[in-house]
PDB file of N, CA and C in Angstrom:
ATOM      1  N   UNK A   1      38.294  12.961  26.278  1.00  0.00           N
ATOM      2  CA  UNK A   1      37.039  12.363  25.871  1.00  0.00           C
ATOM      3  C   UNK A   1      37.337  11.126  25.035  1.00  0.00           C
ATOM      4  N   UNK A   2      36.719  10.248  25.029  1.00  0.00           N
ATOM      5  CA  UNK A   2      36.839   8.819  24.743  1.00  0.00           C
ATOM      6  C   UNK A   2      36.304   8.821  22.851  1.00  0.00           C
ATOM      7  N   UNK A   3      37.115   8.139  22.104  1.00  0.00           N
ATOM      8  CA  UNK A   3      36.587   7.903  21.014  1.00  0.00           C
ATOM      9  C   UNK A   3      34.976   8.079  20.539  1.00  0.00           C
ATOM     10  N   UNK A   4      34.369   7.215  21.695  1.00  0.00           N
ATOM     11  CA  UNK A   4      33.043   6.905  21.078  1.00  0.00           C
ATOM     12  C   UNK A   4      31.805   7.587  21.916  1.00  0.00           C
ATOM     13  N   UNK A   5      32.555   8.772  22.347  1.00  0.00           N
ATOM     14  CA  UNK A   5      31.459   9.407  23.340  1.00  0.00           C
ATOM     15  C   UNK A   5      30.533  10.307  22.206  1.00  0.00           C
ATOM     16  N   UNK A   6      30.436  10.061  21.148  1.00  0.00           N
ATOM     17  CA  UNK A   6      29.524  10.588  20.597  1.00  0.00           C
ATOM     18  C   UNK A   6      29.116   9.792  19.419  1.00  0.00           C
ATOM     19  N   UNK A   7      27.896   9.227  19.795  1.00  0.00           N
ATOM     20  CA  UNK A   7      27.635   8.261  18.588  1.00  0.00           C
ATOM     21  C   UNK A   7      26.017   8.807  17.754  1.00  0.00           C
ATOM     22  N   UNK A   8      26.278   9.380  16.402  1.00  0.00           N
ATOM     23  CA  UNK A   8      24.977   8.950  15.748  1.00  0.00           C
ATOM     24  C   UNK A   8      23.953   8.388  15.756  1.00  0.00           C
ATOM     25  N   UNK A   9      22.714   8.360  16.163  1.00  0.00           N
ATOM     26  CA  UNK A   9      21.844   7.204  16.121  1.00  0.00           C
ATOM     27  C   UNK A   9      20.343   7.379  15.313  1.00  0.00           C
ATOM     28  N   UNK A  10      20.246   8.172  14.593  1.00  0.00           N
ATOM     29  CA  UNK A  10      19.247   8.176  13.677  1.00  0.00           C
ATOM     30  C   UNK A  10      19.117   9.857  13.505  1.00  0.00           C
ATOM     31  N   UNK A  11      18.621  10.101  11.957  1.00  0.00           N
ATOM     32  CA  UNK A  11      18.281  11.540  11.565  1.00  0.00           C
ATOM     33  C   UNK A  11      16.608  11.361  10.930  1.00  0.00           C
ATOM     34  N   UNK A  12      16.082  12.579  11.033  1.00  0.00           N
ATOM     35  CA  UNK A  12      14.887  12.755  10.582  1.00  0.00           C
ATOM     36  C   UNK A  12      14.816  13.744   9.738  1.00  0.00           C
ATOM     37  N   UNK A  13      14.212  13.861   8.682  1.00  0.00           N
ATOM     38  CA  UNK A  13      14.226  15.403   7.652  1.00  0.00           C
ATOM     39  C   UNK A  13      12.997  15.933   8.066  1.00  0.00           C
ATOM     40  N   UNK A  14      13.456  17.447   8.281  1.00  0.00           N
ATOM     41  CA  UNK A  14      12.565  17.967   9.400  1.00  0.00           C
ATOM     42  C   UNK A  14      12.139  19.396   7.578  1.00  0.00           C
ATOM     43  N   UNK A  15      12.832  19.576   7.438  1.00  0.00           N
ATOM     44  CA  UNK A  15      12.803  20.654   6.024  1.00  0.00           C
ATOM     45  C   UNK A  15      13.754  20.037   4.887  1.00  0.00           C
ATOM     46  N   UNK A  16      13.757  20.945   4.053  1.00  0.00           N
ATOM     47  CA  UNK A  16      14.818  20.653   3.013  1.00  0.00           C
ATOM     48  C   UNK A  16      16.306  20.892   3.539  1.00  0.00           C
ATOM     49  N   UNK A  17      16.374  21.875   4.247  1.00  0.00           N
ATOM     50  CA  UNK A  17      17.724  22.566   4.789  1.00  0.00           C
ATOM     51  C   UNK A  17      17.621  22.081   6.300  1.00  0.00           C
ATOM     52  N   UNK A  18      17.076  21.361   7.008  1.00  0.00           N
ATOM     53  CA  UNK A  18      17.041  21.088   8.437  1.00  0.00           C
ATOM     54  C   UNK A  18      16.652  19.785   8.823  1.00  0.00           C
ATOM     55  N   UNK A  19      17.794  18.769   9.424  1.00  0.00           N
ATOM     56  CA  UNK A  19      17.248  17.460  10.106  1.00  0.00           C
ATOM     57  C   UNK A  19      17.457  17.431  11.406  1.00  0.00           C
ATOM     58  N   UNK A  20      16.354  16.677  11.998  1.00  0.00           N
ATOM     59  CA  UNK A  20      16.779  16.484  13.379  1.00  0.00           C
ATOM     60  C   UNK A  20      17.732  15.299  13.781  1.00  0.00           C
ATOM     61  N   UNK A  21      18.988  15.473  14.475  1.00  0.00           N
ATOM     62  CA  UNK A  21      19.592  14.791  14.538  1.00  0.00           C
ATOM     63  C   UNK A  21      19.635  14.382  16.031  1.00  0.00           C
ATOM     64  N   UNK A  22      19.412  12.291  16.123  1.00  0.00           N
ATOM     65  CA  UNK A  22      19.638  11.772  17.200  1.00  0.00           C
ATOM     66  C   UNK A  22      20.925  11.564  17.889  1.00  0.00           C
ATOM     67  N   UNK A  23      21.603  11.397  18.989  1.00  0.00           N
ATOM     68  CA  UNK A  23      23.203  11.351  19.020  1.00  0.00           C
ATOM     69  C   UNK A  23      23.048  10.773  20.390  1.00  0.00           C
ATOM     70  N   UNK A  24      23.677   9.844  20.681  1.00  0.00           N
ATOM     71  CA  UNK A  24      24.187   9.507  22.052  1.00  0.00           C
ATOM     72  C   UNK A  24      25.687  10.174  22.226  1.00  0.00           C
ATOM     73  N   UNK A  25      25.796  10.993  23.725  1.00  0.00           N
ATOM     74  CA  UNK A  25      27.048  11.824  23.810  1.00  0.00           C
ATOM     75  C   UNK A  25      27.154  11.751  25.524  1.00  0.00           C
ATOM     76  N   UNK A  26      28.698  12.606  25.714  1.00  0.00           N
ATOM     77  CA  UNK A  26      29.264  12.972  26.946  1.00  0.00           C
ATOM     78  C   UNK A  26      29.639  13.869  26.785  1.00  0.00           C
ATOM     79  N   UNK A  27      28.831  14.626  28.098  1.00  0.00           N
ATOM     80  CA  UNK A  27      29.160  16.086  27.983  1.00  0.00           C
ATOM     81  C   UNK A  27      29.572  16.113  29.877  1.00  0.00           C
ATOM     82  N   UNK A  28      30.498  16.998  30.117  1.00  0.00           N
ATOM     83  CA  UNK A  28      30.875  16.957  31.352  1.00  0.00           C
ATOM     84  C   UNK A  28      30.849  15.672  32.647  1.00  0.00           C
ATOM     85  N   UNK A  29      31.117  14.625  31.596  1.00  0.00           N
ATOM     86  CA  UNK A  29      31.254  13.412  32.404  1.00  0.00           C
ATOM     87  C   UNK A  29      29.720  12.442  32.294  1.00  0.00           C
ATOM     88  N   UNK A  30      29.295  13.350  31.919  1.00  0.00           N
ATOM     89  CA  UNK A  30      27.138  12.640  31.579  1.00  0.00           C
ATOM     90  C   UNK A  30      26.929  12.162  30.438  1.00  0.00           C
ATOM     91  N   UNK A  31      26.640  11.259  30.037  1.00  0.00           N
ATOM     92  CA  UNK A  31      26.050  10.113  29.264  1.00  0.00           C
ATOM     93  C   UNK A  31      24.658  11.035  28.772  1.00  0.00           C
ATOM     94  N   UNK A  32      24.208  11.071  27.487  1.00  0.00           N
ATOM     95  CA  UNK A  32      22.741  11.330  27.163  1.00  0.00           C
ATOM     96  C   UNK A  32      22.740  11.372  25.953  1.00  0.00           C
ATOM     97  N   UNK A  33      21.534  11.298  25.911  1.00  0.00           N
ATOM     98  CA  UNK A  33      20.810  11.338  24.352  1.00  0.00           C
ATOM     99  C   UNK A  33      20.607  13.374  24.123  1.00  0.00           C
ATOM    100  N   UNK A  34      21.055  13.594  23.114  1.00  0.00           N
ATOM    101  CA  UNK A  34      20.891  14.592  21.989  1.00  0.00           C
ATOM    102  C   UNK A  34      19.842  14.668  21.371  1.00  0.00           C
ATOM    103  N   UNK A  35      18.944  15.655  20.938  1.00  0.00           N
ATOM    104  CA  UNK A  35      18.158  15.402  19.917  1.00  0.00           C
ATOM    105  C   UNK A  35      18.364  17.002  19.508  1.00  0.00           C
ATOM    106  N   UNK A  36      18.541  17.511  18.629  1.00  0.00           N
ATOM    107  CA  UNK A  36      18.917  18.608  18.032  1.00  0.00           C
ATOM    108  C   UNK A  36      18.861  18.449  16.399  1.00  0.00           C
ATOM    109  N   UNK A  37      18.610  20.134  16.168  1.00  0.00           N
ATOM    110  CA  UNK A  37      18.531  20.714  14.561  1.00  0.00           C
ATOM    111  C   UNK A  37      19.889  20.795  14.046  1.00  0.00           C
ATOM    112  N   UNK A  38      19.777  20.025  13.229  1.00  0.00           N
ATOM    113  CA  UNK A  38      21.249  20.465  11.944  1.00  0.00           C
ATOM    114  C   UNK A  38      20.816  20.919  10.635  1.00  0.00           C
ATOM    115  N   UNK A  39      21.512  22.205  11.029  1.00  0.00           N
ATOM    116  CA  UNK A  39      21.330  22.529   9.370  1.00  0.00           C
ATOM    117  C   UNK A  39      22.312  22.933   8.424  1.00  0.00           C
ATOM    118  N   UNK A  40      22.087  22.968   6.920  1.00  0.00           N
ATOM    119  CA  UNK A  40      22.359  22.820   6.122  1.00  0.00           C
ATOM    120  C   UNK A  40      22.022  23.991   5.105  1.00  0.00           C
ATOM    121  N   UNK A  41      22.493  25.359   4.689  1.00  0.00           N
ATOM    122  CA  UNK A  41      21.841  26.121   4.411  1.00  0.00           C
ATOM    123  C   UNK A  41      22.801  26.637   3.967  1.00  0.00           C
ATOM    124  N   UNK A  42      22.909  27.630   2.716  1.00  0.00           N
ATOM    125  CA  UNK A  42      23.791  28.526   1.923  1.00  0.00           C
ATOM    126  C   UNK A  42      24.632  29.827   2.980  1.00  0.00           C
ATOM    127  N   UNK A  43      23.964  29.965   4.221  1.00  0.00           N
ATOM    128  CA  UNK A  43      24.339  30.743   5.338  1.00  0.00           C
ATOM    129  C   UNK A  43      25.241  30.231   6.080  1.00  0.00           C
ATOM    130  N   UNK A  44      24.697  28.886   6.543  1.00  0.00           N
ATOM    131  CA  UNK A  44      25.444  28.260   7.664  1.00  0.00           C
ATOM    132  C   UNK A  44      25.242  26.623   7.636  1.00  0.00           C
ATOM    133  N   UNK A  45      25.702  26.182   8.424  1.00  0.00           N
ATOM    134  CA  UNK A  45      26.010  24.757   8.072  1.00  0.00           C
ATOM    135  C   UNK A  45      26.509  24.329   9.894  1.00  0.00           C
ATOM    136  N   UNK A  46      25.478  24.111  10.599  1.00  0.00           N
ATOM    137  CA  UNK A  46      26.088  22.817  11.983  1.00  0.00           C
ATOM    138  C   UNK A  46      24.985  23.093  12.682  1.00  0.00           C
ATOM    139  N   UNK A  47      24.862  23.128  13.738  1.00  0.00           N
ATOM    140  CA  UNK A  47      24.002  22.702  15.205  1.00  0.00           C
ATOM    141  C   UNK A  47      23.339  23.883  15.483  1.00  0.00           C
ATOM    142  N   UNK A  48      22.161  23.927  15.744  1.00  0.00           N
ATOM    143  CA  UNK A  48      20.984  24.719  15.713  1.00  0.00           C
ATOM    144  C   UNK A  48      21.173  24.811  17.568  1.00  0.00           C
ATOM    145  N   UNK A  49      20.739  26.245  18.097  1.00  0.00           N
ATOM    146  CA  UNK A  49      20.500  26.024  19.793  1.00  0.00           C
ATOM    147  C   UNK A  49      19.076  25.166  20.124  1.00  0.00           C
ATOM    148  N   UNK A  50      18.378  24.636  18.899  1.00  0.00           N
ATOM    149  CA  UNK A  50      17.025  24.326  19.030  1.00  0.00           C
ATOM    150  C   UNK A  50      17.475  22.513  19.544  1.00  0.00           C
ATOM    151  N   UNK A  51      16.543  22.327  20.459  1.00  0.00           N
ATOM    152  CA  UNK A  51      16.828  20.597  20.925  1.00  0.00           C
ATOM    153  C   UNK A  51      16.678  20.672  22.639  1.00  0.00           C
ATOM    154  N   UNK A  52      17.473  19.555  22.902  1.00  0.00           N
ATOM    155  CA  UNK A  52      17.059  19.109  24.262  1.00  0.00           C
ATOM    156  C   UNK A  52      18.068  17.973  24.370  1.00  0.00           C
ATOM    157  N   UNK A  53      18.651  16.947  25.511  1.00  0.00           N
ATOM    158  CA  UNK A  53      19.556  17.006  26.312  1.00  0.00           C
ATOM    159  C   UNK A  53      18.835  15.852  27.066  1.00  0.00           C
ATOM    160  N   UNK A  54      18.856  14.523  27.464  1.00  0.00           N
ATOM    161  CA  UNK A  54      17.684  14.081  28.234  1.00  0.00           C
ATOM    162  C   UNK A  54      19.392  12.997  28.592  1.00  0.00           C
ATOM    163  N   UNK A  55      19.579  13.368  29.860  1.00  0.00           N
ATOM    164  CA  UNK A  55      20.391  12.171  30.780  1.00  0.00           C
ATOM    165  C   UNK A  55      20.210  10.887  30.377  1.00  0.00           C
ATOM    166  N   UNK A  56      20.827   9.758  30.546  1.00  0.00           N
ATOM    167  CA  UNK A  56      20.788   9.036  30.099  1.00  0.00           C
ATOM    168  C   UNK A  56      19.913   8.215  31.345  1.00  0.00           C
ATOM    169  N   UNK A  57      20.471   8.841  32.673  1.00  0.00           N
ATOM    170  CA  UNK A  57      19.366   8.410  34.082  1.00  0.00           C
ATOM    171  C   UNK A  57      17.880   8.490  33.814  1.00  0.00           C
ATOM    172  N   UNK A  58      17.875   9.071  32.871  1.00  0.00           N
ATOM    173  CA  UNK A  58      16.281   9.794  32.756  1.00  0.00           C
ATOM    174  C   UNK A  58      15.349   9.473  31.526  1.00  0.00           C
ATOM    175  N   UNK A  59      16.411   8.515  30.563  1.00  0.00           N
ATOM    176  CA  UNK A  59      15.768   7.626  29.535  1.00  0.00           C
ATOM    177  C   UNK A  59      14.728   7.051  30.112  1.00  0.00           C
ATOM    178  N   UNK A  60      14.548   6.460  30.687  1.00  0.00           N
ATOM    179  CA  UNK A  60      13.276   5.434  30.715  1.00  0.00           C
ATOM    180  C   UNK A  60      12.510   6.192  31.133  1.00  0.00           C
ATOM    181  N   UNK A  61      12.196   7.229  31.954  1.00  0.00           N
ATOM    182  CA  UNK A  61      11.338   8.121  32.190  1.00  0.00           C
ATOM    183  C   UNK A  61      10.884   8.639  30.944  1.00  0.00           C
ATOM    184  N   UNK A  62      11.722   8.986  30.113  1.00  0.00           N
ATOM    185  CA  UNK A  62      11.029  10.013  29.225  1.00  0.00           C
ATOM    186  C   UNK A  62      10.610   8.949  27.888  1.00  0.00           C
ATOM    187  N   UNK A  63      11.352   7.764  27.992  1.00  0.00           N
ATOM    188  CA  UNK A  63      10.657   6.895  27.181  1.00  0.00           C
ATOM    189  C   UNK A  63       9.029   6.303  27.370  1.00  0.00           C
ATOM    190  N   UNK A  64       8.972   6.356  28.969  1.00  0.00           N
ATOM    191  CA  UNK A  64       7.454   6.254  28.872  1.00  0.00           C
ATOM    192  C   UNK A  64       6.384   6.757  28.934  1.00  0.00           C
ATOM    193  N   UNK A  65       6.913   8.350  28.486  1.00  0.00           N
ATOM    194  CA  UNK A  65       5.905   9.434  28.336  1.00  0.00           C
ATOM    195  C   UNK A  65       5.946   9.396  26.533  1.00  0.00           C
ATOM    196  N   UNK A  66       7.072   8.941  25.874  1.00  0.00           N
ATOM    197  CA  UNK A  66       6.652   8.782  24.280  1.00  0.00           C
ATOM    198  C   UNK A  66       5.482   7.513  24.141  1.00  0.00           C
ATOM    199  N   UNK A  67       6.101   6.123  25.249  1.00  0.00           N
ATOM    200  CA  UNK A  67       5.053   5.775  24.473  1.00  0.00           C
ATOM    201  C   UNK A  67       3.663   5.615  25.152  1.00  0.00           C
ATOM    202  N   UNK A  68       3.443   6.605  25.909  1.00  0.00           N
ATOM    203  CA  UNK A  68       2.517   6.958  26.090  1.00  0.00           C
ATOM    204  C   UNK A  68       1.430   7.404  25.370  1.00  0.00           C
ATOM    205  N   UNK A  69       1.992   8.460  24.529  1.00  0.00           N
ATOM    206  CA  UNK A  69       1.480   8.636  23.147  1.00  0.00           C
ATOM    207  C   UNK A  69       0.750   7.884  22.451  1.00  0.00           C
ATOM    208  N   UNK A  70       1.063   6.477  22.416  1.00  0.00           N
ATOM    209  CA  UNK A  70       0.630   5.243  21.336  1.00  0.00           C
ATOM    210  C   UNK A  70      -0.144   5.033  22.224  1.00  0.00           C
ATOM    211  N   UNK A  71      -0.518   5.286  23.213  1.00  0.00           N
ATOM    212  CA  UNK A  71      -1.883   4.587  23.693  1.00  0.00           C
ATOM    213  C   UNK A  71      -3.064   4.787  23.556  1.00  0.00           C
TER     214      UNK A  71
END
């Protein structure tokens, strides 16, 4: 896997103990955006099964159902 197959790209504070974290990644050769729970908690501490996975083929699709929203 290549240095930069996983890049950060914005967090949101979702609780005190839980952000949603944005990530561009490669997973089995596929390019996509991440959006997943990290948490932070006296229990445990990393990656929540909570999130979703959106191809990177499939960005613009699902980008124009967000901004769909704004309309």
């Amino acid at each position: 896997m290549e240095d930069n197959s996983e890049i950060e790209l914005g967090r949101i504070k979702k609780s005190e103990s839980i952000d949603i974290v944005i990530r561009k990644t490669v997973y089995k050769g596929e390019t996509g955006i991440d959006i997943r729970e990290y948490i932070k908690s006296d229990r445990y501490i990393g990656w929540s099964k909570n999130g979703v996975r959106i191809l990177l083929k499939d960005w613009l699709d699902f980008k124009k159902i967000l901004d769909s929203i704004e309309a």
